[in-house]
Protein backbone atom coordinates (compact mmCIF):
# COMPACT_ATOMS: atom_id res chain seq x y z
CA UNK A 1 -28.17 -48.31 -28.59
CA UNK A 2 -31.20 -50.19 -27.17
CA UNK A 3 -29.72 -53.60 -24.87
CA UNK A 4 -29.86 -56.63 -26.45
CA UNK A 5 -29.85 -60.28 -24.51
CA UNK A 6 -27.49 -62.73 -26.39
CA UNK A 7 -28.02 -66.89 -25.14
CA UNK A 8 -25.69 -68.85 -25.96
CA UNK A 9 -25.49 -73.35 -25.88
CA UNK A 10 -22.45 -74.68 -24.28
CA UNK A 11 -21.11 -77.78 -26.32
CA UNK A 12 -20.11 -76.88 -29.95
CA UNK A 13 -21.04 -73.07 -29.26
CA UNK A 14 -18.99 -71.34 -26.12
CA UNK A 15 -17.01 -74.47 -25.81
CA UNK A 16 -15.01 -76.41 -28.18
CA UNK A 17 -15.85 -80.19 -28.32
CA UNK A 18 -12.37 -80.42 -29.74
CA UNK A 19 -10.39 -78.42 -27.60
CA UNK A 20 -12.61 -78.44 -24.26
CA UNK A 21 -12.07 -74.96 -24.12
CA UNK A 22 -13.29 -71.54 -25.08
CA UNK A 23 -11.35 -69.41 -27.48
CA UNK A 24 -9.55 -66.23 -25.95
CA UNK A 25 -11.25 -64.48 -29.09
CA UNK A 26 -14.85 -65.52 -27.57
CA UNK A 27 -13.96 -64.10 -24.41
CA UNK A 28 -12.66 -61.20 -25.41
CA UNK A 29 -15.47 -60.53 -27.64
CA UNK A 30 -18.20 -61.38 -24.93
CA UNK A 31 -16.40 -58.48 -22.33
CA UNK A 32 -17.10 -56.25 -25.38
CA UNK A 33 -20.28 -57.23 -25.56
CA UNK A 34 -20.93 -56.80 -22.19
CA UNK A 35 -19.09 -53.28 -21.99
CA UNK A 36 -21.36 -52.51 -24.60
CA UNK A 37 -23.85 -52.37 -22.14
CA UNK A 38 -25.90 -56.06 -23.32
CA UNK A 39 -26.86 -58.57 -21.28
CA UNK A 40 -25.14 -62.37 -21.98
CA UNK A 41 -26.34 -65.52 -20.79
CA UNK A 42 -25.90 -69.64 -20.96
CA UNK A 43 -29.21 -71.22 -22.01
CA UNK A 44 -28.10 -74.52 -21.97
CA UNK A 45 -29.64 -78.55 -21.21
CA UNK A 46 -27.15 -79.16 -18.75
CA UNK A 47 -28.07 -79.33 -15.39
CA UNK A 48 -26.50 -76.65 -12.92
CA UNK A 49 -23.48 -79.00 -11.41
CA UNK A 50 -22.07 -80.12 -14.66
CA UNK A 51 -21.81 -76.57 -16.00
CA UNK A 52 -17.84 -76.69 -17.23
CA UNK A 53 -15.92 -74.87 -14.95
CA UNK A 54 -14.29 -73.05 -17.94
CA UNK A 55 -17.83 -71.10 -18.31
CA UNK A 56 -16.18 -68.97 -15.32
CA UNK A 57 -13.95 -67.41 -16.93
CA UNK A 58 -16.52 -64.67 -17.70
CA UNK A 59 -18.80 -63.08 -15.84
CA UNK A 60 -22.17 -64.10 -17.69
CA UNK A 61 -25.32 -61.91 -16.50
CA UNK A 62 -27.08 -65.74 -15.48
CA UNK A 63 -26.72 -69.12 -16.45
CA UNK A 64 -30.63 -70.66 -17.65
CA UNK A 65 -29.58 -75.04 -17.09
CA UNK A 66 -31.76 -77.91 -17.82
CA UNK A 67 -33.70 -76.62 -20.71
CA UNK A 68 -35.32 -73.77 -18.62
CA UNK A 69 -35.66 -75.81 -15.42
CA UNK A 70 -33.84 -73.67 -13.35
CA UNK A 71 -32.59 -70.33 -13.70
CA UNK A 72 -30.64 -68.43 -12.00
CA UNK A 73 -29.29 -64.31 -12.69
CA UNK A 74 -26.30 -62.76 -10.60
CA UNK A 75 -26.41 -65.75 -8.59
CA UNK A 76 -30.38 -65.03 -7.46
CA UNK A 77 -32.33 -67.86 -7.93
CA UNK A 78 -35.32 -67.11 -10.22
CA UNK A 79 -37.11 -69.75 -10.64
CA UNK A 80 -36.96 -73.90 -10.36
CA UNK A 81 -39.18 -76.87 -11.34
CA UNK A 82 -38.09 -80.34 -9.66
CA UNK A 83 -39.71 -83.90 -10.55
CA UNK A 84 -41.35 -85.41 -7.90
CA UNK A 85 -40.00 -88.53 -6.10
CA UNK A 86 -42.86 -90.34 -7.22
CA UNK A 87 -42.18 -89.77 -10.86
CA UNK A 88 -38.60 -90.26 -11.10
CA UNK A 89 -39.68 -94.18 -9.64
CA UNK A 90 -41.99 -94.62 -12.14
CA UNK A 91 -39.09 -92.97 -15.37
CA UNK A 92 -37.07 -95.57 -13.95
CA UNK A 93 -38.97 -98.35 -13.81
CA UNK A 94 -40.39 -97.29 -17.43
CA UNK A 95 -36.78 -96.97 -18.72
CA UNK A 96 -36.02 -101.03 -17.44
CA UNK A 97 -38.92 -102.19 -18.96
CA UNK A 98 -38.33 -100.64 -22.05
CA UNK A 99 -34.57 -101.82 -21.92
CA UNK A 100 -32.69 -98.55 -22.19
CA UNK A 101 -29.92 -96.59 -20.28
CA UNK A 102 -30.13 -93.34 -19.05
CA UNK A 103 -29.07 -90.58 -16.69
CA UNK A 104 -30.66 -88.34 -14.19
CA UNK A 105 -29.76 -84.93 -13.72
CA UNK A 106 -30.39 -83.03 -10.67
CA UNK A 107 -29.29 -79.59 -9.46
CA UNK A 108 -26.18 -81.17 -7.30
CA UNK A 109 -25.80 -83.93 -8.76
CA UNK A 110 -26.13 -86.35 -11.39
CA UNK A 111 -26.90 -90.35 -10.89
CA UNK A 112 -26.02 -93.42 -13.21
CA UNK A 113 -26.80 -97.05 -13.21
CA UNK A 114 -25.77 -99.20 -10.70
CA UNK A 115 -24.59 -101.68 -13.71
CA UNK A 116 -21.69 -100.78 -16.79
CA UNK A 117 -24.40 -100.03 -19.37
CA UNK A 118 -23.91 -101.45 -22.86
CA UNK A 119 -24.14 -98.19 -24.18
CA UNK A 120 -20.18 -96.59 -25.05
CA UNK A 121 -21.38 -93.22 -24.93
CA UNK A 122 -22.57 -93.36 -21.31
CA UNK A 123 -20.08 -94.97 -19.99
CA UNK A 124 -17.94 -92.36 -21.44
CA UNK A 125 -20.06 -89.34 -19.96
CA UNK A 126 -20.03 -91.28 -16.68
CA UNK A 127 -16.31 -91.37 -16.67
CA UNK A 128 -16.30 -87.37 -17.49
CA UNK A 129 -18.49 -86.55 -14.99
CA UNK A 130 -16.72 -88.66 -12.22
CA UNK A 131 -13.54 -86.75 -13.16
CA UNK A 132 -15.19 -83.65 -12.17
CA UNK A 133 -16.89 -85.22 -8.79
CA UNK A 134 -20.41 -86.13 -9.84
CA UNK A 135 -21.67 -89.05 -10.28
CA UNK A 136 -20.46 -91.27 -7.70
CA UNK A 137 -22.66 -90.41 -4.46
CA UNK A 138 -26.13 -92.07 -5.46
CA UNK A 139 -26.76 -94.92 -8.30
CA UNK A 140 -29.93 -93.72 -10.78
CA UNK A 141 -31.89 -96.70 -8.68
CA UNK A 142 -31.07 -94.16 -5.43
CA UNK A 143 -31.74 -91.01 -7.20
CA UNK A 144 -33.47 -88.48 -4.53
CA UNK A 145 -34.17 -85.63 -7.23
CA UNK A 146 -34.12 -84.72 -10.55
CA UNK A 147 -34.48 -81.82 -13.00
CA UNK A 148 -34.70 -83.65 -16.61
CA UNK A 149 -32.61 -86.62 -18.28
CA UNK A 150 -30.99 -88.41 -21.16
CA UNK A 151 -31.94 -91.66 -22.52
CA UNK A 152 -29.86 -94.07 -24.53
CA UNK A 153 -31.29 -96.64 -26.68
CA UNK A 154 -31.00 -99.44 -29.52
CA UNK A 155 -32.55 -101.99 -31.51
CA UNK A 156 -32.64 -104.06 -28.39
CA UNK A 157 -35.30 -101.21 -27.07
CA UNK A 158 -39.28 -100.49 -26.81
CA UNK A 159 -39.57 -96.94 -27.77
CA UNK A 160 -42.41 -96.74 -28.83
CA UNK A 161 -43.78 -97.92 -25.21
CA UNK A 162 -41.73 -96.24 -23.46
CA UNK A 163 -42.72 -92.26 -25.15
CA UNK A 164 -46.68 -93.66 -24.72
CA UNK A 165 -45.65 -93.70 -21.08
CA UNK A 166 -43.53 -90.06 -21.14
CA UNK A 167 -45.71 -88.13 -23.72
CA UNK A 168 -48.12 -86.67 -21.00
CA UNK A 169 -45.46 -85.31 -18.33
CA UNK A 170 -42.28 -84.83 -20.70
CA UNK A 171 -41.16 -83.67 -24.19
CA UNK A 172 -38.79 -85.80 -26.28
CA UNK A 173 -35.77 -84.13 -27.83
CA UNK A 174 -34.49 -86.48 -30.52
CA UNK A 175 -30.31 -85.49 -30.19
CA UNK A 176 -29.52 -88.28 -32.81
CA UNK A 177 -28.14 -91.97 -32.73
CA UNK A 178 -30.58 -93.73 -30.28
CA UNK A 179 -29.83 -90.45 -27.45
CA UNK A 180 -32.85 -88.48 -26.53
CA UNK A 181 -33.24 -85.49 -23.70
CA UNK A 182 -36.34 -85.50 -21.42
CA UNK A 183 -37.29 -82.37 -20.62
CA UNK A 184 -40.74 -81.96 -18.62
CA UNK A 185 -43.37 -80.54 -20.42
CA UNK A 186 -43.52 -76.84 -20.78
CA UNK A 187 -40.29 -76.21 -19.87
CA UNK A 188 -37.31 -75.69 -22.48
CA UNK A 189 -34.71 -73.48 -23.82
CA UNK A 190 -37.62 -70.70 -25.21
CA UNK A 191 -39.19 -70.65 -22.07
CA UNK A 192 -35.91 -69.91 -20.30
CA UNK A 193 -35.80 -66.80 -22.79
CA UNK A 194 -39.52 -65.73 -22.15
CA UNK A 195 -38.84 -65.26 -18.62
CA UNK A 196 -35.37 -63.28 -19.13
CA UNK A 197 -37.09 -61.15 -22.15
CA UNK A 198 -39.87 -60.70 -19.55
CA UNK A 199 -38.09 -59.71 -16.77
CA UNK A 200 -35.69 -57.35 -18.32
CA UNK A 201 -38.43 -55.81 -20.69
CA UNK A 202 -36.64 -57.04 -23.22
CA UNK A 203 -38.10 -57.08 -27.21
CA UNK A 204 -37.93 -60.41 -29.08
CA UNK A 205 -36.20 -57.86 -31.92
CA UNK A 206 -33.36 -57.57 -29.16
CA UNK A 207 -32.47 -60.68 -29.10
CA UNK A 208 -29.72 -63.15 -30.08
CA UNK A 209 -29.70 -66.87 -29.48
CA UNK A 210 -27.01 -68.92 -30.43
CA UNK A 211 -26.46 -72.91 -31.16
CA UNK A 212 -25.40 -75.87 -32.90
CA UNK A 213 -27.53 -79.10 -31.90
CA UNK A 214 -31.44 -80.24 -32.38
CA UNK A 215 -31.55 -79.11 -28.39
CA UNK A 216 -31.45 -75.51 -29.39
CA UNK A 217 -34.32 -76.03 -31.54
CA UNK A 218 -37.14 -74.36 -29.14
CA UNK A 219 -34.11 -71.11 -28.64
CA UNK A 220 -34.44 -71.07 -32.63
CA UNK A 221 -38.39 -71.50 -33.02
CA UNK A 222 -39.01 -69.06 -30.46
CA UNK A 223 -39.29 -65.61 -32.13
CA UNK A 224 -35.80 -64.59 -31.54
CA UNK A 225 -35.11 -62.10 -34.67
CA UNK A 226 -31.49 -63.21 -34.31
CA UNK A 227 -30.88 -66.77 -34.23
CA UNK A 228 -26.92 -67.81 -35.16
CA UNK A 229 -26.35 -71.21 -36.10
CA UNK A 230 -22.39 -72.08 -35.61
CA UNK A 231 -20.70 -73.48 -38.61
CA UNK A 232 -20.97 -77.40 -38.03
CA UNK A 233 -24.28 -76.97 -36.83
CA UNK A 234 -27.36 -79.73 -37.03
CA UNK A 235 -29.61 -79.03 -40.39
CA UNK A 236 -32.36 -78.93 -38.27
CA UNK A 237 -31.63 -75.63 -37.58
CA UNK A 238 -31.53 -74.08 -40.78
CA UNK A 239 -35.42 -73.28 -41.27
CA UNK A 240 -34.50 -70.51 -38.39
CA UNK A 241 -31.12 -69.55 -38.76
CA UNK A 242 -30.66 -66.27 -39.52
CA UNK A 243 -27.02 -65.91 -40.01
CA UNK A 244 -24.76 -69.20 -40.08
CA UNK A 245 -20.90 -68.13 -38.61
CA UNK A 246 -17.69 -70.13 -38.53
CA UNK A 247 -17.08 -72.78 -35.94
CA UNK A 248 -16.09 -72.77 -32.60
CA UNK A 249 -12.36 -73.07 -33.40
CA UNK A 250 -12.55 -71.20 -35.92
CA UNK A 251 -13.46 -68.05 -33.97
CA UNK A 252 -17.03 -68.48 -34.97
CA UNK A 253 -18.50 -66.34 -31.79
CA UNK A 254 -16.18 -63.12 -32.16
CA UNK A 255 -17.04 -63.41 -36.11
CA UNK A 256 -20.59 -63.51 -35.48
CA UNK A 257 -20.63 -60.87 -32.78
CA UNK A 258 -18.44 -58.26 -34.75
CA UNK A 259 -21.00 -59.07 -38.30
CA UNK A 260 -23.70 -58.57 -36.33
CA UNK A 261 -22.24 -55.24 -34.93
CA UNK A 262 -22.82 -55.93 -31.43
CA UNK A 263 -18.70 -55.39 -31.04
């Protein structure tokens, strides 16, 4: 059997948004995988310090973070792309004029701002992140480096002048409800699985990418011959998906993997 490389989102794919956890059938299924002789890896938009710690509970062949920012393979840094200083003073300086929230996300760290935004949802994602650690050292005004980041906006905000002012360094990922992920430009989830097809000689026929959101979008669009949309998945993925499986609870990953006869 020819090796196959299977990617995989975190939130609503590996791990539960219900539970916070990953089902022992996923696991189980993903060391069969594995014995199997394929290659298994998170291709996710988090950042590499708020990867769940649950992720460890198998030994994935690399974890690809911040929409193909920065990857790393059996703990070997591949490759990284940073945003300079000067940039991440002008994002936030563009973000207060435009009168939206938002978070940076760096490799060690993540930064917030210095006020209680009026946005729930942040608030809520700083309080996760502070109960695992991040979050706390630097304010988003103090922010030394950054990989990518989230915006969070309203009725109250100027989006429109505020993407003239990203469109040339960043794309916009439009995750629903007034959020949006910045990603810089040329880097996302289908680069992440150029360089790993690349680097393990690896045919596009070979491969299996799995997700749930509008993030996973570029995995979907990017030639994959496999692309497995879980079973509450966004509808922009179904131009792409190629097989839709059960949910996350419902033991969506071992169904999929077993269908697909990769188990």
């Amino acid at each position: 059997m020819e090796q196959k490389a299977l990617f995989f989102d975190i939130d609503g794919t590996i791990i539960s948004e219900k539970t916070q956890q990953i089902p022992d059938s996923a696991i189980q299924a993903l060391e069969n995988v594995r014995n199997n002789g394929h290659l298994t890896f998170i291709n996710t938009g988090r950042t590499y310090c708020c990867l769940p710690k649950q992720l460890f509970q198998f030994q994935w062949d690399g974890f690809l973070c911040g929409c193909g920012t920065r990857l790393l393979c059996h703990d070997h840094l591949l490759f990284c792309t940073t945003l300079s200083r000067y940039l991440v003073s002008r994002i936030i300086g563009w973000m207060k004029e435009a009168n939206v929230d938002g978070i940076l996300e760096g490799t060690k760290n993540v930064y917030f701002p210095q006020e209680t935004s009026r946005f729930t949802r942040l608030e809520e994602i700083r309080t996760d992140f502070g109960d695992l650690g991040l979050g706390d050292a630097q304010t988003l005004e103090q922010c030394p480096e950054a990989d990518k980041f989230v915006l969070f906006s309203d009725h109250h905000s100027d989006l429109d002048s505020l993407f003239t002012h990203l469109a040339p360094f960043f794309s916009i990922i439009d995750r629903r409800n007034g959020f949006y992920e910045i990603v810089p430009m040329g880097y996302s989830k289908a680069t992440a699985i150029d360089f790993i097809c690349k680097k393990y000689h690896i045919d596009k026929e070979n491969t299996y990418v799995f997700g749930d959101s509008t993030n996973d979008l570029p995995m979907f669009s990017c030639g994959a011959k496999h692309c497995i949309a879980m079973g509450n998945h966004d509808a922009a993925l179904n131009p792409y998906a190629t097989f839709v499986t059960k949910t996350v609870e419902e033991d969506g990953i071992a169904h999929a993997l077993s269908q697909l006869e990769l188990i």
